[in-house]
Protein backbone atom coordinates (compact mmCIF):
# COMPACT_ATOMS: atom_id res chain seq x y z
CA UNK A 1 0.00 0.00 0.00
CA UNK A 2 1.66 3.32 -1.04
CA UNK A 3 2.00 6.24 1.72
CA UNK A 4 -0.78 9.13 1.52
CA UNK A 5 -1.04 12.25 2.99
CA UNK A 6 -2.61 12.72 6.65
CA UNK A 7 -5.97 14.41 6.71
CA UNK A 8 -4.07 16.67 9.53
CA UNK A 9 -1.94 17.77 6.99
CA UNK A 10 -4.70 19.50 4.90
CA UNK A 11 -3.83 23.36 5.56
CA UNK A 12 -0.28 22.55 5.46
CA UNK A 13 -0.51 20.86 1.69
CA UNK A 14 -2.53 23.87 0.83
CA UNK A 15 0.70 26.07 1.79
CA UNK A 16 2.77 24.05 0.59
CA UNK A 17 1.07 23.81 -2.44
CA UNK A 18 0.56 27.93 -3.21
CA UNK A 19 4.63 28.61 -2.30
CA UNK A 20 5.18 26.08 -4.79
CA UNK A 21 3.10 27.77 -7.39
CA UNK A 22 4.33 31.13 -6.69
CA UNK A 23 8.46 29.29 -7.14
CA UNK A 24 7.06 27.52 -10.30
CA UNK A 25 6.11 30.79 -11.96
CA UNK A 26 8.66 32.41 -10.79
CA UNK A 27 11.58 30.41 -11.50
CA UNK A 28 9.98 29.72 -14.57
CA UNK A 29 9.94 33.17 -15.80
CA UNK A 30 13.39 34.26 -14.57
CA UNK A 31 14.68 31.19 -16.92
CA UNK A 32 12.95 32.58 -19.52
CA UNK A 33 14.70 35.52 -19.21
CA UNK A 34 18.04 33.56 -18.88
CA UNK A 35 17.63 31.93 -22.05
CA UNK A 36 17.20 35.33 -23.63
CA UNK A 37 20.68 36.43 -21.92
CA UNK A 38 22.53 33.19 -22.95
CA UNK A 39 21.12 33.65 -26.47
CA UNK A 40 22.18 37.53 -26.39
CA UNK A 41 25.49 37.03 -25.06
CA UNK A 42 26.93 33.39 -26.56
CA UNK A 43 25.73 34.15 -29.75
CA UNK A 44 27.02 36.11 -32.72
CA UNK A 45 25.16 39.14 -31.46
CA UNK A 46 27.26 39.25 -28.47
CA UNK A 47 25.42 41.35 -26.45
CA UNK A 48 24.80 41.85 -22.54
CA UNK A 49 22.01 43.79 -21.10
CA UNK A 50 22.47 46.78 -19.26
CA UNK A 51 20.17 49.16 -16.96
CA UNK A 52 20.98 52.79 -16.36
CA UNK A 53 23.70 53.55 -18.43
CA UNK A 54 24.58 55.97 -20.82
CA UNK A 55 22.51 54.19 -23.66
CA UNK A 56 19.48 54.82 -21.81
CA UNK A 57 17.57 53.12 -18.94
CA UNK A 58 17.52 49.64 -21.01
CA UNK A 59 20.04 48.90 -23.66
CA UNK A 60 21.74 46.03 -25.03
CA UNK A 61 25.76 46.72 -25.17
CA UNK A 62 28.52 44.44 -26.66
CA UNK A 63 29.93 41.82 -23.86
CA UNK A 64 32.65 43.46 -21.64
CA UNK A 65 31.44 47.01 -21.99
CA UNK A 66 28.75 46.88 -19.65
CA UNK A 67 29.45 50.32 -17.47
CA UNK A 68 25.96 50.52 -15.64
CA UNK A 69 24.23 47.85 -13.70
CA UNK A 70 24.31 44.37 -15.27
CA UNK A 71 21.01 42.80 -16.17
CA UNK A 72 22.43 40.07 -17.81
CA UNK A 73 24.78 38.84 -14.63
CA UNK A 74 21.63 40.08 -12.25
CA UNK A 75 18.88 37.65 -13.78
CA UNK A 76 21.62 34.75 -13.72
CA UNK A 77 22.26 35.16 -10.02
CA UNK A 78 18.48 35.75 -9.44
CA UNK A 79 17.41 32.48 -11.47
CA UNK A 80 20.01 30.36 -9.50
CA UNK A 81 18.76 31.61 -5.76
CA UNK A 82 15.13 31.57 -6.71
CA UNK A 83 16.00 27.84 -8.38
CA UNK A 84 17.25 27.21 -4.59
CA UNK A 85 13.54 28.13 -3.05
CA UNK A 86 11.83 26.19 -5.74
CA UNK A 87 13.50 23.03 -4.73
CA UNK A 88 12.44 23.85 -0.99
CA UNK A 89 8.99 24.33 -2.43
CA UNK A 90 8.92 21.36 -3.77
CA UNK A 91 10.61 19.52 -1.33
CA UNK A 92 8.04 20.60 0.93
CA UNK A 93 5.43 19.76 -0.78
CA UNK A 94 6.60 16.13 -1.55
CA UNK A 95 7.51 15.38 2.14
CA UNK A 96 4.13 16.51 3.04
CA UNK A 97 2.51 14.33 0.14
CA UNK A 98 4.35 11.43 0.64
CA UNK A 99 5.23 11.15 -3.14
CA UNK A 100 7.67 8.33 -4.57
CA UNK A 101 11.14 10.22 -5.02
CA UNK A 102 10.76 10.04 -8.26
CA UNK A 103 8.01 12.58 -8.54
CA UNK A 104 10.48 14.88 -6.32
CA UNK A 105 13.07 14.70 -9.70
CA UNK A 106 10.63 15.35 -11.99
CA UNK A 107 9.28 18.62 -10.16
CA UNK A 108 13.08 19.66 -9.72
CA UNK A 109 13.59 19.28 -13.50
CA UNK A 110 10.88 22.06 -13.79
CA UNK A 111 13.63 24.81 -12.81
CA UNK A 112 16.22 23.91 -15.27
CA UNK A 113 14.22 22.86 -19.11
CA UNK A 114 12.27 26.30 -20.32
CA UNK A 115 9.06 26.59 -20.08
CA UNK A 116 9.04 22.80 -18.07
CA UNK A 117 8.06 24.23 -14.82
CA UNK A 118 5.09 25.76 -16.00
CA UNK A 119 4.14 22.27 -17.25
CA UNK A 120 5.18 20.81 -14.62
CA UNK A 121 3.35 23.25 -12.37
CA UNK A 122 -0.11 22.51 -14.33
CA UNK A 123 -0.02 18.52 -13.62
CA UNK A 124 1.21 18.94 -10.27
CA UNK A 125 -1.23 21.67 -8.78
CA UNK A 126 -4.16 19.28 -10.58
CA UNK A 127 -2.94 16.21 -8.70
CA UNK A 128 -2.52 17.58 -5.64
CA UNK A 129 -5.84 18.99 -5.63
CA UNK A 130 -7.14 15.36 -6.58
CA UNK A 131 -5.65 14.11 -3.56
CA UNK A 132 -6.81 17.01 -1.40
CA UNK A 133 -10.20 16.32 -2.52
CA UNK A 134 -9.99 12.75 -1.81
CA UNK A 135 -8.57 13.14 1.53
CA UNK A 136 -11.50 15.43 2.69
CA UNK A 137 -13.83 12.58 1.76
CA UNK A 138 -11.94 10.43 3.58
CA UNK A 139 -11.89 12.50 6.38
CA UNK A 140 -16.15 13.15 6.10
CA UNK A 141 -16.85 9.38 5.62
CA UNK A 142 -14.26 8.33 8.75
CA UNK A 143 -16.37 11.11 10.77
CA UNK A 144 -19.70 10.08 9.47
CA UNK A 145 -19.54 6.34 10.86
CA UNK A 146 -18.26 7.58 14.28
């Protein structure tokens, strides 16, 4: 018999499940945005992005003559800590599930293929509310025979 959630657990799952959403989306657009830089910079454009400088508030500047604020090395840093609280999220919310480890790899894949996590995001968020659901049923027929 696999492992299921407690029925004590229920608010818990339900934060678990939102601060994963909110990392999913999150880390999924900030890799978006990453791809963008890597294409930018590691192509033959060669180009970094840059905020505030001369060239105006937004401008795209060869590599190595970025003299304003960095965009390009910002969202990289930002992608990597925000990939770091999406693997807490969903740590979280596979402890609390009680999910094979397997399902734990899959949601951590989500951070690092574009456009995966939102994907990912969809399937997950629909089978955790199919569990939720079936837990409170649980939980209504267990209370309706005592």
């Amino acid at each position: 018999m696999p492992l299921t959630p407690k029925t004590s657990d229920l608010p818990r799952i339900r934060g678990a499940l939102k601060f994963y959403r909110v990392t999913a989306y999150a880390t999924g657009a900030l890799l978006l945005l990453l791809v963008f830089e890597v294409v930018f910079k590691y192509t033959p454009l060669q180009l970094e992005m840059e905020l505030g400088g001369p060239n105006g508030f937004f401008a795209l500047v060869p590599v190595d003559t970025v003299t304003a604020f960095n965009l390009s090395t910002a969202i990289l840093i930002a992608h990597g800590w925000l990939y770091v609280v999406y693997l807490f999220a969903d740590f979280r919310l596979w402890s609390i599930m009680r999910w094979p480890f397997s399902r734990f790899l899959a949601i951590a894949a989500g951070g690092v293929v574009p456009f995966l996590s939102f994907i990912v995001e969809h399937f997950i968020t629909r089978r955790t509310r199919i569990e939720i659901t079936e837990l409170e049923e649980r939980a209504a027929r267990v209370e309706a025979n005592n």
